[in-house]
Protein backbone atom coordinates (compact mmCIF):
# COMPACT_ATOMS: atom_id res chain seq x y z
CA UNK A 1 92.44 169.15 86.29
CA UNK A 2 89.44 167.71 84.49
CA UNK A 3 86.04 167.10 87.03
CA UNK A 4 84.87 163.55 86.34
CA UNK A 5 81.01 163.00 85.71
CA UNK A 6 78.81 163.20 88.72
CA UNK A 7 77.65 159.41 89.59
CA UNK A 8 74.11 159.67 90.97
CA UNK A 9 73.59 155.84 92.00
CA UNK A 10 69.59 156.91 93.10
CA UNK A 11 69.54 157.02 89.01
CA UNK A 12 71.30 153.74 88.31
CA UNK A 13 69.66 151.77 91.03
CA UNK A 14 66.13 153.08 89.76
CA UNK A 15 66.77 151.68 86.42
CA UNK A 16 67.90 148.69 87.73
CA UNK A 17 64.58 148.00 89.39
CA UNK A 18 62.78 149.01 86.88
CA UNK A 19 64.45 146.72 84.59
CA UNK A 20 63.35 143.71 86.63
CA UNK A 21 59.96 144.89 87.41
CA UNK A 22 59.33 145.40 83.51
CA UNK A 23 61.35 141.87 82.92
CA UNK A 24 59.77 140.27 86.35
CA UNK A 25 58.16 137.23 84.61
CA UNK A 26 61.17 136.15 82.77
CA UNK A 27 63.56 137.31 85.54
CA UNK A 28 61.66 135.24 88.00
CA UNK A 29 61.46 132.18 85.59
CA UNK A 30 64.79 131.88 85.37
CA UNK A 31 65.89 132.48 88.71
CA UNK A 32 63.07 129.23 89.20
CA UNK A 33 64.72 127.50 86.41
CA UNK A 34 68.01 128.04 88.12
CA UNK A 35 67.11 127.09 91.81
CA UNK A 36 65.13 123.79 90.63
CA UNK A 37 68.45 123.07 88.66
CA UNK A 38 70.74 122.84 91.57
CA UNK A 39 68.52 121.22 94.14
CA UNK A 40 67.79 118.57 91.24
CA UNK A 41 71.38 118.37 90.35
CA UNK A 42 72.69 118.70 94.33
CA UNK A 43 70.33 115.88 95.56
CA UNK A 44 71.93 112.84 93.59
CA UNK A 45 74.88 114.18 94.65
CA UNK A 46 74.29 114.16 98.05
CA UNK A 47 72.99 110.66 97.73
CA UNK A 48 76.47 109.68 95.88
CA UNK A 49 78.34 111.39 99.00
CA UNK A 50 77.04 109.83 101.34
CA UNK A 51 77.00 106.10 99.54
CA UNK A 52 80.71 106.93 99.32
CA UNK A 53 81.07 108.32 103.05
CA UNK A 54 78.87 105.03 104.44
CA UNK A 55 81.27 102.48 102.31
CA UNK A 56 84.48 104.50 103.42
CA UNK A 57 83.82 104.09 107.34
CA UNK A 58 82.40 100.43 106.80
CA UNK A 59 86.03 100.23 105.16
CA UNK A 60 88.03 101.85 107.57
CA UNK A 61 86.25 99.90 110.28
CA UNK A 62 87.06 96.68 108.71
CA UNK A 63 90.79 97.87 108.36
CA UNK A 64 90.99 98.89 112.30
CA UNK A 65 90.12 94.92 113.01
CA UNK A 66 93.26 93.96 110.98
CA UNK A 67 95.43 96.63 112.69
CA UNK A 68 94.19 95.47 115.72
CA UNK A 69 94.57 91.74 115.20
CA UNK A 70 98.09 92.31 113.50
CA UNK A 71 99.10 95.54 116.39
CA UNK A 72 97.47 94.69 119.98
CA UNK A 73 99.99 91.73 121.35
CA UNK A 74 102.16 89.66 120.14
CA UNK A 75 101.12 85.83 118.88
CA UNK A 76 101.57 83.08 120.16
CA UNK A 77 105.26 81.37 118.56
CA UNK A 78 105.88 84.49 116.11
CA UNK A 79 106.85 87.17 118.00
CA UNK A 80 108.63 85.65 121.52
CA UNK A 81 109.96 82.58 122.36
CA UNK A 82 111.45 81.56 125.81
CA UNK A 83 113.39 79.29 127.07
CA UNK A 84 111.91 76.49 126.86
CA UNK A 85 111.47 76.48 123.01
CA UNK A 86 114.82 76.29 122.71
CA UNK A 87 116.27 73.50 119.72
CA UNK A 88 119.78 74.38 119.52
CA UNK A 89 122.59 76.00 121.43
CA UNK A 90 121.59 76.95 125.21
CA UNK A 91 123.97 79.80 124.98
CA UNK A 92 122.60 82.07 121.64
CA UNK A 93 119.05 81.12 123.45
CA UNK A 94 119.84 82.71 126.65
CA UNK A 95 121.26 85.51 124.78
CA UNK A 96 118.09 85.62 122.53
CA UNK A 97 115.38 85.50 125.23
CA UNK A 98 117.53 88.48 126.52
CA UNK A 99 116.82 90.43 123.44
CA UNK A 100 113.01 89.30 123.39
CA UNK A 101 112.59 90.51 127.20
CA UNK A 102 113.88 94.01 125.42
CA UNK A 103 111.25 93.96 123.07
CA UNK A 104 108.52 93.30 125.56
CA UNK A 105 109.21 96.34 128.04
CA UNK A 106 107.31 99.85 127.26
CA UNK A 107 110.46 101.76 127.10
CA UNK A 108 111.17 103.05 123.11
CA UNK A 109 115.39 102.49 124.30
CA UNK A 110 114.24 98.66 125.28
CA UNK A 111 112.99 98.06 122.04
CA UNK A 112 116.09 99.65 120.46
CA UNK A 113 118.37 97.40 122.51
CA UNK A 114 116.53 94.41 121.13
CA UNK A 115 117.42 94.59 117.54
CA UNK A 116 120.59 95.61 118.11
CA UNK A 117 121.32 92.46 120.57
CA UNK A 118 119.35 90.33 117.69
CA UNK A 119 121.98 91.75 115.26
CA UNK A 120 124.65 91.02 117.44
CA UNK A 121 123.79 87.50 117.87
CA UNK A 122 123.35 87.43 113.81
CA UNK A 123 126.74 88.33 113.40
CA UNK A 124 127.95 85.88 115.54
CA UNK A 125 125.68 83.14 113.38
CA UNK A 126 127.55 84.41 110.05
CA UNK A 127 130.69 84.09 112.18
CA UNK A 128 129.99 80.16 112.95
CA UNK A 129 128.72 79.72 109.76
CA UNK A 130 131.83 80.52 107.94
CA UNK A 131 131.37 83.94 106.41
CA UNK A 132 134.05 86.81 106.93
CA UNK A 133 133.90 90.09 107.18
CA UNK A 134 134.61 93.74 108.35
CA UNK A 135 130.88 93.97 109.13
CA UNK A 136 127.47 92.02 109.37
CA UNK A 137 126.62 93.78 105.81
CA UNK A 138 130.07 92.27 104.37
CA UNK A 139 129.27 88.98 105.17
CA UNK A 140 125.76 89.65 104.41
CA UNK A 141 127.27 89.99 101.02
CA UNK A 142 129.24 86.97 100.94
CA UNK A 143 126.19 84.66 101.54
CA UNK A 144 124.40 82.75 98.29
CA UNK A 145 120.94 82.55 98.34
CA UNK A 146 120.29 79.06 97.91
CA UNK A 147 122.85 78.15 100.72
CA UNK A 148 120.55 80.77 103.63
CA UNK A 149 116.91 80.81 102.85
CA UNK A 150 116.38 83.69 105.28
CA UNK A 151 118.82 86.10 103.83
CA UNK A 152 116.11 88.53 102.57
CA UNK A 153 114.66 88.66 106.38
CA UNK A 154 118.68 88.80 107.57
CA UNK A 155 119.03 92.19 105.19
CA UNK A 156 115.48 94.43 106.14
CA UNK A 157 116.31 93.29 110.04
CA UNK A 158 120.02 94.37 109.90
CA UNK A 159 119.00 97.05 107.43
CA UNK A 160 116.67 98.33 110.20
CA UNK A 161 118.99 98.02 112.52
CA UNK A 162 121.50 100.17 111.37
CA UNK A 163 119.04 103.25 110.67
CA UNK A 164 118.85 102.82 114.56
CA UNK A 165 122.28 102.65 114.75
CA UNK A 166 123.12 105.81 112.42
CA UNK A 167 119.62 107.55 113.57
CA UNK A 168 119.81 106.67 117.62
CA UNK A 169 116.68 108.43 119.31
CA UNK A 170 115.81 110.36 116.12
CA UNK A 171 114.56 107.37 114.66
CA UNK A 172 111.06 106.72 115.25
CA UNK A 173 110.57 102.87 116.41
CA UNK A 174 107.56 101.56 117.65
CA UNK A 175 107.00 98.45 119.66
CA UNK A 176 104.88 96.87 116.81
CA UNK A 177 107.71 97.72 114.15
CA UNK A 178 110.40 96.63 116.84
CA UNK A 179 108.38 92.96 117.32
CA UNK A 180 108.18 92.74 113.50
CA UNK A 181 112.23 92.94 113.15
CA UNK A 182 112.69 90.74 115.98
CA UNK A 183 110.52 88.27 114.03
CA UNK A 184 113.10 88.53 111.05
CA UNK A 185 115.62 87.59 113.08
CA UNK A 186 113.79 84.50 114.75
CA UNK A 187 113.13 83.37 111.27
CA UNK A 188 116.80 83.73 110.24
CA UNK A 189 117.84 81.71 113.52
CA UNK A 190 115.24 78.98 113.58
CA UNK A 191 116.86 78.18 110.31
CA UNK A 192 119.96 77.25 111.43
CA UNK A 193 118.56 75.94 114.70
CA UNK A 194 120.11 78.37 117.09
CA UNK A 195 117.08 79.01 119.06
């Protein structure tokens, strides 16, 4: 077995200093040099930080209003309608404010219940209208664009409405998103005059 070489670190260390006591002025030059690089190099960086970080919250603050003005209630002829707004048939509007008292109450099931009433009373629209089907998305199908000019608003409502369907609790609804499909289907029945 071969010894390996004593290591006397009182040796190394003393050469060490003595290295930067010989060097000291250049040593301490450049660790000056260094230093006054990276505070003048840090400080417009800071400044660039925090111009970003003030224009960021100034941002975000201005995008909370819109959530807010968009989120907090419903407006006024977008969102509900009752009963006495009604310009066509008494029955689908009795059936609709139904589905717009669903949306209104703070249980998640409620607002569940809404859309799928909405798309109930949707089917029974495509039904009067003329269009046949095995399902809401057959005679979704069957419609032409120029003859409903709601269909796009028709297909993301039902579209919604049947990831509730297929999802049931494990879909995530809120009561902003559930007001925002219920105003697809308002749009689609105000068309044809059914509420």
């Amino acid at each position: 077995m071969t010894n390996l070489p004593d290591f006397e670190i009182e040796i190394y260390f003393k050469q060490i200093i003595d290295f930067l006591f010989s060097n000291y002025p250049t040593v301490l030059s450049w660790i000056k040099l260094t230093i006054g690089f990276i505070i003048g190099l840090s400080i417009p960086i800071s400044l660039i930080f925090l111009i970003g970080i003030i224009y960021s919250v100034e941002k975000l603050k201005s995008i909370r209003k819109k959530e807010e003005a968009i989120y907090s209630k419903p407006k006024e002829n977008t969102e509900v309608v009752s009963i006495h707004e009604v310009k066509g048939n008494k029955e689908m509007a009795d059936r609709w404010n139904k589905a717009i008292n669903h949306v209104e109450s703070p249980n998640e099931n409620d607002w569940r219940q809404s859309i799928i009433e909405a798309d109930i009373i949707l089917g029974d629209l495509l039904v009067k209208l003329g269009y046949r089907g095995m399902s809401i998305g057959e005679q979704l199908k069957r419609v032409e664009k120029g003859d409903f000019q709601t269909l796009d608003e028709a297909w993301e409502a039902h579209k919604i409405r049947n990831e509730i369907a297929h999802a049931g609790s494990e879909y995530k609804l809120s009561q902003s998103e559930a007001r925002r499909v219920i105003s697809l289907y308002r749009k689609v029945f105000e068309e044809f005059y059914n509420i």
